[in-house]
PDB file of N, CA and C in Angstrom:
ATOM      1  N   UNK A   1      71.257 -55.934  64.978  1.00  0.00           N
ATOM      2  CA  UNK A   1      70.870 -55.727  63.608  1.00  0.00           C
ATOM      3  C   UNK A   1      69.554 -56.464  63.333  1.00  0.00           C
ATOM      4  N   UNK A   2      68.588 -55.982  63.015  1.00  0.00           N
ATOM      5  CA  UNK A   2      67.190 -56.690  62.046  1.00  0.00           C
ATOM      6  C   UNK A   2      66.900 -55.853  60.797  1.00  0.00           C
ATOM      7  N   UNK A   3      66.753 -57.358  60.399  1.00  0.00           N
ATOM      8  CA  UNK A   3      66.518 -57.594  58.743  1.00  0.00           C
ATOM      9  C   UNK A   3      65.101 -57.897  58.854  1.00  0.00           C
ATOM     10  N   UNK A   4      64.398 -57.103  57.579  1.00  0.00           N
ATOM     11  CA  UNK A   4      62.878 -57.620  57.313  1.00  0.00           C
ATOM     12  C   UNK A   4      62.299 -57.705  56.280  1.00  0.00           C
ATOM     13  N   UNK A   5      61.646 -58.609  56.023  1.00  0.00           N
ATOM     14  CA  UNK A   5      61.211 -58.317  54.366  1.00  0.00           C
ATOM     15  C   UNK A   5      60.299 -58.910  54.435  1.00  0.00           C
ATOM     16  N   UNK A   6      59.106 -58.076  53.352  1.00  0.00           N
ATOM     17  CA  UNK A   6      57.713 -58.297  53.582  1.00  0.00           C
ATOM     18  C   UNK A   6      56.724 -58.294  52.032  1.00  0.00           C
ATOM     19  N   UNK A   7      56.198 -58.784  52.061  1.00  0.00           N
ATOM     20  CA  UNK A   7      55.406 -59.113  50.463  1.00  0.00           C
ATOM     21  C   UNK A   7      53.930 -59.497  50.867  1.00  0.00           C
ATOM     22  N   UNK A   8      53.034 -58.728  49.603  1.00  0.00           N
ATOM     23  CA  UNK A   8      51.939 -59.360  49.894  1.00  0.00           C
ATOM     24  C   UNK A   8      51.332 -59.897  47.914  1.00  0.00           C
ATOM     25  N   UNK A   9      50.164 -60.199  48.511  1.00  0.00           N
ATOM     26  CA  UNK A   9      49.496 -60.963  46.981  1.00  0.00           C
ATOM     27  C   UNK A   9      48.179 -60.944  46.864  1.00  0.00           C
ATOM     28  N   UNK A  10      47.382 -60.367  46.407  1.00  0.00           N
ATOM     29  CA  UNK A  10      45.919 -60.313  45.943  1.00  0.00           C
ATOM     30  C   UNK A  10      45.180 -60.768  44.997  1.00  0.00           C
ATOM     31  N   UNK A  11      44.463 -61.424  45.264  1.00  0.00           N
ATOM     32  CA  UNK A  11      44.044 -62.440  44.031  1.00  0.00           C
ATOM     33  C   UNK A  11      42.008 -62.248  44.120  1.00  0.00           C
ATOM     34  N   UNK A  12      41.898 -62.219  42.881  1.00  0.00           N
ATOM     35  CA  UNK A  12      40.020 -62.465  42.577  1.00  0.00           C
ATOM     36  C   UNK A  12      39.986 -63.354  41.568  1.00  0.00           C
ATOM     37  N   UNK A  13      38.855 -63.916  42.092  1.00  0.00           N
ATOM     38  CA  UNK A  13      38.279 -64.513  40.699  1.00  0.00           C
ATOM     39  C   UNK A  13      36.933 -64.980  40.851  1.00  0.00           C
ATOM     40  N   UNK A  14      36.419 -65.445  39.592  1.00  0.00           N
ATOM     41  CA  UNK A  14      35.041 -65.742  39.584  1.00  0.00           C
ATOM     42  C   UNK A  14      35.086 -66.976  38.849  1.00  0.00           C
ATOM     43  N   UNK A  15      33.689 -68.311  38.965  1.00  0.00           N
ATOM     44  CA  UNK A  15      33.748 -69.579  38.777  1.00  0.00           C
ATOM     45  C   UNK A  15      32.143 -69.295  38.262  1.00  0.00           C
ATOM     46  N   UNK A  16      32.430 -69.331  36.306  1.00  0.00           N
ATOM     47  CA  UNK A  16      31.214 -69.509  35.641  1.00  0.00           C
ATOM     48  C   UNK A  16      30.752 -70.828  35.298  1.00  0.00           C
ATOM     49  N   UNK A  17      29.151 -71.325  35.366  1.00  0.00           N
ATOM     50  CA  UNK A  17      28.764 -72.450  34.743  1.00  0.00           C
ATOM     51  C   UNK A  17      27.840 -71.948  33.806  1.00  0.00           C
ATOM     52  N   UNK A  18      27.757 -72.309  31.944  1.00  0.00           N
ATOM     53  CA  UNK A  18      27.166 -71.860  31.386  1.00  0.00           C
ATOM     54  C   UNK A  18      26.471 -70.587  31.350  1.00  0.00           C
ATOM     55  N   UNK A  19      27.624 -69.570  31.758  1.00  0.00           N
ATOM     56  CA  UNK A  19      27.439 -68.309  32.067  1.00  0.00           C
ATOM     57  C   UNK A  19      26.726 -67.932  32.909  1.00  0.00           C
ATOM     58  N   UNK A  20      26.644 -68.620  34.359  1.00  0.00           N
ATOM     59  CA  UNK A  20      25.726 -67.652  34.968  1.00  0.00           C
ATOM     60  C   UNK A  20      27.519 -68.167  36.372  1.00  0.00           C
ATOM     61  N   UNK A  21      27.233 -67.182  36.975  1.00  0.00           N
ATOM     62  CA  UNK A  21      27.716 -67.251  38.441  1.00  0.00           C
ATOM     63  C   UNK A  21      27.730 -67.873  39.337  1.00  0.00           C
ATOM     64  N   UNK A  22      28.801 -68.574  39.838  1.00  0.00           N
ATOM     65  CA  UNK A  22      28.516 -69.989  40.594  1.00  0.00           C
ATOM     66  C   UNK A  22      29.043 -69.290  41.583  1.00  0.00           C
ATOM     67  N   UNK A  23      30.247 -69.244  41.830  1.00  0.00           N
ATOM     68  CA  UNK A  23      31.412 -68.905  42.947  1.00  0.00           C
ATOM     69  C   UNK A  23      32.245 -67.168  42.409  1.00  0.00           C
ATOM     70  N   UNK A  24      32.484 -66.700  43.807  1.00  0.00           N
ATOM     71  CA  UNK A  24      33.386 -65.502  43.407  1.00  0.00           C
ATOM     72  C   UNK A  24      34.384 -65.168  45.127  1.00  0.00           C
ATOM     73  N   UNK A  25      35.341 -64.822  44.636  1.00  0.00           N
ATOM     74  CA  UNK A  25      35.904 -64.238  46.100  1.00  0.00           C
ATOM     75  C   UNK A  25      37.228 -63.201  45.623  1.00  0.00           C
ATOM     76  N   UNK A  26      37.842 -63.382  46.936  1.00  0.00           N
ATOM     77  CA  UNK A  26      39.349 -62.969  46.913  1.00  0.00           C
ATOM     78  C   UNK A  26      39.726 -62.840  48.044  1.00  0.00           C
ATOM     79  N   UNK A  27      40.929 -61.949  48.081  1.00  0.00           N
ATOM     80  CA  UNK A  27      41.502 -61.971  49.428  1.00  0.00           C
ATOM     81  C   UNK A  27      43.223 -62.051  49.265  1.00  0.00           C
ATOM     82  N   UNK A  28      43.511 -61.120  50.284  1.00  0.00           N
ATOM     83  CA  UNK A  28      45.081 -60.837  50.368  1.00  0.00           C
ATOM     84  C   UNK A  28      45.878 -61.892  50.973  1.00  0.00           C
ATOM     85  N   UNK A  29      47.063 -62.098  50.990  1.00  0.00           N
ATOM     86  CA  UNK A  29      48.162 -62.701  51.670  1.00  0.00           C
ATOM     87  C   UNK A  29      49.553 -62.010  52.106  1.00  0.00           C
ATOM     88  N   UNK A  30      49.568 -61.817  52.894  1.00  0.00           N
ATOM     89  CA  UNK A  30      50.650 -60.696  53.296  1.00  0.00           C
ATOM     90  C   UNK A  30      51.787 -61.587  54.351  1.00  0.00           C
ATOM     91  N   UNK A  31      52.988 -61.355  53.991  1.00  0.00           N
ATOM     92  CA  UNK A  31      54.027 -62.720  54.912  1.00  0.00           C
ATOM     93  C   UNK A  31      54.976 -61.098  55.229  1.00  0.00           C
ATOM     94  N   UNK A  32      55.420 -61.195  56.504  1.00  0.00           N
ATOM     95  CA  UNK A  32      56.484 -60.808  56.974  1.00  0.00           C
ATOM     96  C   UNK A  32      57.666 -61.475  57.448  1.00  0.00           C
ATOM     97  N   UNK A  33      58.612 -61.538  57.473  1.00  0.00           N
ATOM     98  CA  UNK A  33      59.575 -62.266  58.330  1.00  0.00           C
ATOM     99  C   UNK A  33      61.215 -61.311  58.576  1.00  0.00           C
ATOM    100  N   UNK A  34      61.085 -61.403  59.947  1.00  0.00           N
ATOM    101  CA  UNK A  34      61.943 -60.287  60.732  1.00  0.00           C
ATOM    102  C   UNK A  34      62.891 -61.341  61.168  1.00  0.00           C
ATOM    103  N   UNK A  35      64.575 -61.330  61.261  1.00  0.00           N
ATOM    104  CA  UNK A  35      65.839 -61.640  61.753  1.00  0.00           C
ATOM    105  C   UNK A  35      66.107 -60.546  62.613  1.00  0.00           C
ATOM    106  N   UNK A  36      66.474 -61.323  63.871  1.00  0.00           N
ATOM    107  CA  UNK A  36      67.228 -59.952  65.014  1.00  0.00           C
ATOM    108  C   UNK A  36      68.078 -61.120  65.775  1.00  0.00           C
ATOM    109  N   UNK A  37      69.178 -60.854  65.295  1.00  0.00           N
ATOM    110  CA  UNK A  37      70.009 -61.327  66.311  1.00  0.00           C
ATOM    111  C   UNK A  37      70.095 -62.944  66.240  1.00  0.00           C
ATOM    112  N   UNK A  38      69.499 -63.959  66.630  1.00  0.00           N
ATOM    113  CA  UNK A  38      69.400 -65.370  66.618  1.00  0.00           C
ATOM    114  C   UNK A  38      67.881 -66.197  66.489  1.00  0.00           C
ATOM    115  N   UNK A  39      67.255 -64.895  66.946  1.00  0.00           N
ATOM    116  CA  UNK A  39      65.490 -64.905  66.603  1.00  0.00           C
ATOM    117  C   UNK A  39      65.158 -64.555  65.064  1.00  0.00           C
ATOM    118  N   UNK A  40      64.339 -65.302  64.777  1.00  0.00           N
ATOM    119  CA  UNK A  40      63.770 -65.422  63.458  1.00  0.00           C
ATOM    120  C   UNK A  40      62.331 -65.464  63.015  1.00  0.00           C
ATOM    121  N   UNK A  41      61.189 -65.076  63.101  1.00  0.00           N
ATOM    122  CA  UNK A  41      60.148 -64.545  62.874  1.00  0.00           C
ATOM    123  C   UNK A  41      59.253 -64.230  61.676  1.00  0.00           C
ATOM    124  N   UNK A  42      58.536 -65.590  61.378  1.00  0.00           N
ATOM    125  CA  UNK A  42      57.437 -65.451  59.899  1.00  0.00           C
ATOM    126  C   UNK A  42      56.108 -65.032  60.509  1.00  0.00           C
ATOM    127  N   UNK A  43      55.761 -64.436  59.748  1.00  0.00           N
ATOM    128  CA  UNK A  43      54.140 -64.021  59.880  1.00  0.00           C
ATOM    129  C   UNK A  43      53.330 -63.918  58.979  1.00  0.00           C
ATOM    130  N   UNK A  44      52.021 -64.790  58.935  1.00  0.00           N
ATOM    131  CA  UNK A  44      51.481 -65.076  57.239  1.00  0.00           C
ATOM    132  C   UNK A  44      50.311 -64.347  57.821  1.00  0.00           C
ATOM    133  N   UNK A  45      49.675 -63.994  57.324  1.00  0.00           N
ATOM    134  CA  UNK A  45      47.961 -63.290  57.603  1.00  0.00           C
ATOM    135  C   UNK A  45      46.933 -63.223  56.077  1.00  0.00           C
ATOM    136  N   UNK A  46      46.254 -63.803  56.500  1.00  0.00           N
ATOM    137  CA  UNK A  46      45.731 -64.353  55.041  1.00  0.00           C
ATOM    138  C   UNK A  46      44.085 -63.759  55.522  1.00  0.00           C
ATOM    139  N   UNK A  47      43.376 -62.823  54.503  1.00  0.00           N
ATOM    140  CA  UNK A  47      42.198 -62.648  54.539  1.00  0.00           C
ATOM    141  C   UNK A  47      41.361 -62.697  53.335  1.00  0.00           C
ATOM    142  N   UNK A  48      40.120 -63.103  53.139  1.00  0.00           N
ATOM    143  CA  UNK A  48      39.734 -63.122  52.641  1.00  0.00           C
ATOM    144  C   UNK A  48      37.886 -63.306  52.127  1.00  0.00           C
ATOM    145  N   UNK A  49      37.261 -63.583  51.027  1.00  0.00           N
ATOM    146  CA  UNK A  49      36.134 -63.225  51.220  1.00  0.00           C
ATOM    147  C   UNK A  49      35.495 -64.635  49.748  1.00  0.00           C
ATOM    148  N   UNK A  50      34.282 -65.044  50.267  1.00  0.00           N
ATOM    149  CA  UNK A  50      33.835 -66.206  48.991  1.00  0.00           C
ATOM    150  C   UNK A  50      32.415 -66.868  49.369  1.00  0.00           C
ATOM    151  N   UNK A  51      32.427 -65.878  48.033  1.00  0.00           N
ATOM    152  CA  UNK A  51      30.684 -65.452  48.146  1.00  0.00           C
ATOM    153  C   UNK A  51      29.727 -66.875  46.525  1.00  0.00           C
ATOM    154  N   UNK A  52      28.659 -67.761  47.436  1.00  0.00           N
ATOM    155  CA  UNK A  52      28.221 -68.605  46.779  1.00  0.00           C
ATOM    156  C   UNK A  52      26.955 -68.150  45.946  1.00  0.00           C
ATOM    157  N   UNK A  53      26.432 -68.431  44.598  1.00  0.00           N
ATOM    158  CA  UNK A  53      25.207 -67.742  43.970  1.00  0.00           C
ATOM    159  C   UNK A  53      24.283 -69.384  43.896  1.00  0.00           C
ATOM    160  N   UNK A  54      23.242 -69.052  44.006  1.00  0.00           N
ATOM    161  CA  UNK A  54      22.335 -70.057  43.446  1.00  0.00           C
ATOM    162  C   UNK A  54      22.062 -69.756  41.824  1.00  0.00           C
ATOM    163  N   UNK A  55      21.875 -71.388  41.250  1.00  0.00           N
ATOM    164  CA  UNK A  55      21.636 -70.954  39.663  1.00  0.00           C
ATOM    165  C   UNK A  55      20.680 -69.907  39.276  1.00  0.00           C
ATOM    166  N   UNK A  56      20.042 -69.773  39.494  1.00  0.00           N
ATOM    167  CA  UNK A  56      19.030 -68.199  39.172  1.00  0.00           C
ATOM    168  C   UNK A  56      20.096 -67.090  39.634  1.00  0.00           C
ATOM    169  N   UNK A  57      21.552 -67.073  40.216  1.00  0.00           N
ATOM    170  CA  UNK A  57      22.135 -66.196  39.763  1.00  0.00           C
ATOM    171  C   UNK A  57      21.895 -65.106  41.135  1.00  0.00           C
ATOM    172  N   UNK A  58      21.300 -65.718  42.379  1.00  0.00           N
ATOM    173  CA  UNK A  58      20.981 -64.814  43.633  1.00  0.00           C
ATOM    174  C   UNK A  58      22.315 -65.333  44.326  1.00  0.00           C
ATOM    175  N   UNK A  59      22.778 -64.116  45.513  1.00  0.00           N
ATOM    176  CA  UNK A  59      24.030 -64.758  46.431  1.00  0.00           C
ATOM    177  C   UNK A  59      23.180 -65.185  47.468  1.00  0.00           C
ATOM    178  N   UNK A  60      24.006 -66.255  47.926  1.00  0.00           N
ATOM    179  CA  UNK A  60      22.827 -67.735  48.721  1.00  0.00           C
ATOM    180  C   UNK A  60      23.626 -67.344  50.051  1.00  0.00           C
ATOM    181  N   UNK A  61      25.156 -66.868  49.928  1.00  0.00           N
ATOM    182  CA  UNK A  61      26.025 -66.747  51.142  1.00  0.00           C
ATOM    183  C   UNK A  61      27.193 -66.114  50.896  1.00  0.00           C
ATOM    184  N   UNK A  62      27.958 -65.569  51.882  1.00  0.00           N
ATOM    185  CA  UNK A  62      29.316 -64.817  52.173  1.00  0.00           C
ATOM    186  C   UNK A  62      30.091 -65.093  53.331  1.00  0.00           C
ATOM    187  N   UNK A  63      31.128 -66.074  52.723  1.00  0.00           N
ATOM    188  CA  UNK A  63      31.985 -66.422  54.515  1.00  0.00           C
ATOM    189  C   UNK A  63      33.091 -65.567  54.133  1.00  0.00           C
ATOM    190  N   UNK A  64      33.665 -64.761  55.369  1.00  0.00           N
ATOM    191  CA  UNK A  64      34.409 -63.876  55.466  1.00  0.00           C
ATOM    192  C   UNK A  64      35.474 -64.785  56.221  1.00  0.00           C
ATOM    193  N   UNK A  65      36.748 -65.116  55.926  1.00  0.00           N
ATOM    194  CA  UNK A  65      38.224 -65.606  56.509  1.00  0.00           C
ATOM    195  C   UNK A  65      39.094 -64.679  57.086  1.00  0.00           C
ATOM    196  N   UNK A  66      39.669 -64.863  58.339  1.00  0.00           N
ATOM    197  CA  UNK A  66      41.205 -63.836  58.789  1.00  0.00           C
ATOM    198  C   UNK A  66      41.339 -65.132  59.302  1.00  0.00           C
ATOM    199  N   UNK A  67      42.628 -64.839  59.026  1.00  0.00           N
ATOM    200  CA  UNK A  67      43.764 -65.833  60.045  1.00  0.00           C
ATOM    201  C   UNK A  67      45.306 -65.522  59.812  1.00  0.00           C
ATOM    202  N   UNK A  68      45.991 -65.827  61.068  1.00  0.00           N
ATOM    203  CA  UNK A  68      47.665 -65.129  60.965  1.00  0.00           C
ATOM    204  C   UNK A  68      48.116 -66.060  61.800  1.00  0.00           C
ATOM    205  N   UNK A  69      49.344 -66.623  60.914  1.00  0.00           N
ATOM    206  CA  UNK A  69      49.799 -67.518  61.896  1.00  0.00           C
ATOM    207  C   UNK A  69      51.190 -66.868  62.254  1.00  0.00           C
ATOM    208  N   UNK A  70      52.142 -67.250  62.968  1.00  0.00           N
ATOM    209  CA  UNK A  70      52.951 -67.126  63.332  1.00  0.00           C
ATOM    210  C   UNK A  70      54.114 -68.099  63.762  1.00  0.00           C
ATOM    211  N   UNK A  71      55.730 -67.975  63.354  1.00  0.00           N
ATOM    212  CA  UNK A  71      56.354 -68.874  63.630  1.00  0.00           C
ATOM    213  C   UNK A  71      57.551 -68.464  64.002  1.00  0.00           C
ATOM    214  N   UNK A  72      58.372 -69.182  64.866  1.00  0.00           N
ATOM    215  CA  UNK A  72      59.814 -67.963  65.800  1.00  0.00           C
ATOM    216  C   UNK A  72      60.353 -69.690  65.926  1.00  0.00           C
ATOM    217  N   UNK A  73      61.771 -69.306  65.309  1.00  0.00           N
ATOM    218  CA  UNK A  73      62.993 -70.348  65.109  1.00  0.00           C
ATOM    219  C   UNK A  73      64.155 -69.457  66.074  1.00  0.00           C
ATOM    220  N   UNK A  74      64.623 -70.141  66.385  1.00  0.00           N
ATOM    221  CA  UNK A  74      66.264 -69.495  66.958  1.00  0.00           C
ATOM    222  C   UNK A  74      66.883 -70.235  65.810  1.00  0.00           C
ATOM    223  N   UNK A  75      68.314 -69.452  65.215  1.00  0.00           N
ATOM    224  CA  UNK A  75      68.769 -69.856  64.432  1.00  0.00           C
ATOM    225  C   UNK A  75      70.428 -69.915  65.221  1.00  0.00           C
ATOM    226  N   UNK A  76      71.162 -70.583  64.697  1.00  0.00           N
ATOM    227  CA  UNK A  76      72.738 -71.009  65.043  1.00  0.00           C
ATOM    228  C   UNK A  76      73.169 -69.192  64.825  1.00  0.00           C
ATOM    229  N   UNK A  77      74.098 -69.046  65.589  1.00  0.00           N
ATOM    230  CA  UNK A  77      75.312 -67.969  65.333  1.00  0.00           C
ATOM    231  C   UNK A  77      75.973 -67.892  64.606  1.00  0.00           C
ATOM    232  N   UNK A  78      76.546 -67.427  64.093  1.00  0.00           N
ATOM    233  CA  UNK A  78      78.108 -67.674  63.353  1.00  0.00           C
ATOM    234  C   UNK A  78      79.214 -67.137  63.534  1.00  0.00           C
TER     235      UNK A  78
END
């Protein structure tokens, strides 16, 4: 028997100083985690994006993030 259940979350936002544009990004979060048997299995994968402006309001930079971690428990029987 496996069980799975999976969710994700998306988030933006932007960071004003006296109205002009400082900071902006976003980026998903998506978790899985699968049960089979005595194995147990999380999986986070997080991407995302966060983009910097100089005060005149130009983008100065864009770092782009992936990362997925992964984690496996054996769990007791019953």
């Amino acid at each position: 028997m496996t069980d799975t259940t999976n969710w994700s979350l998306n988030l933006t936002f932007k960071v004003e100083i006296a109205g002009k544009l400082v900071i902006s990004g976003g980026g998903e979060k998506v978790y899985s985690a699968t049960k089979k048997w005595n194995q147990y299995k999380e999986t986070w994968k997080l991407t995302g994006t966060l983009k910097t402006y100089s005060p005149t309001g130009n983008l100065i930079k864009t770092e782009q993030r992936n990362a997925t971690y992964i984690k496996y428990k054996k769990m007791a029987i019953k």
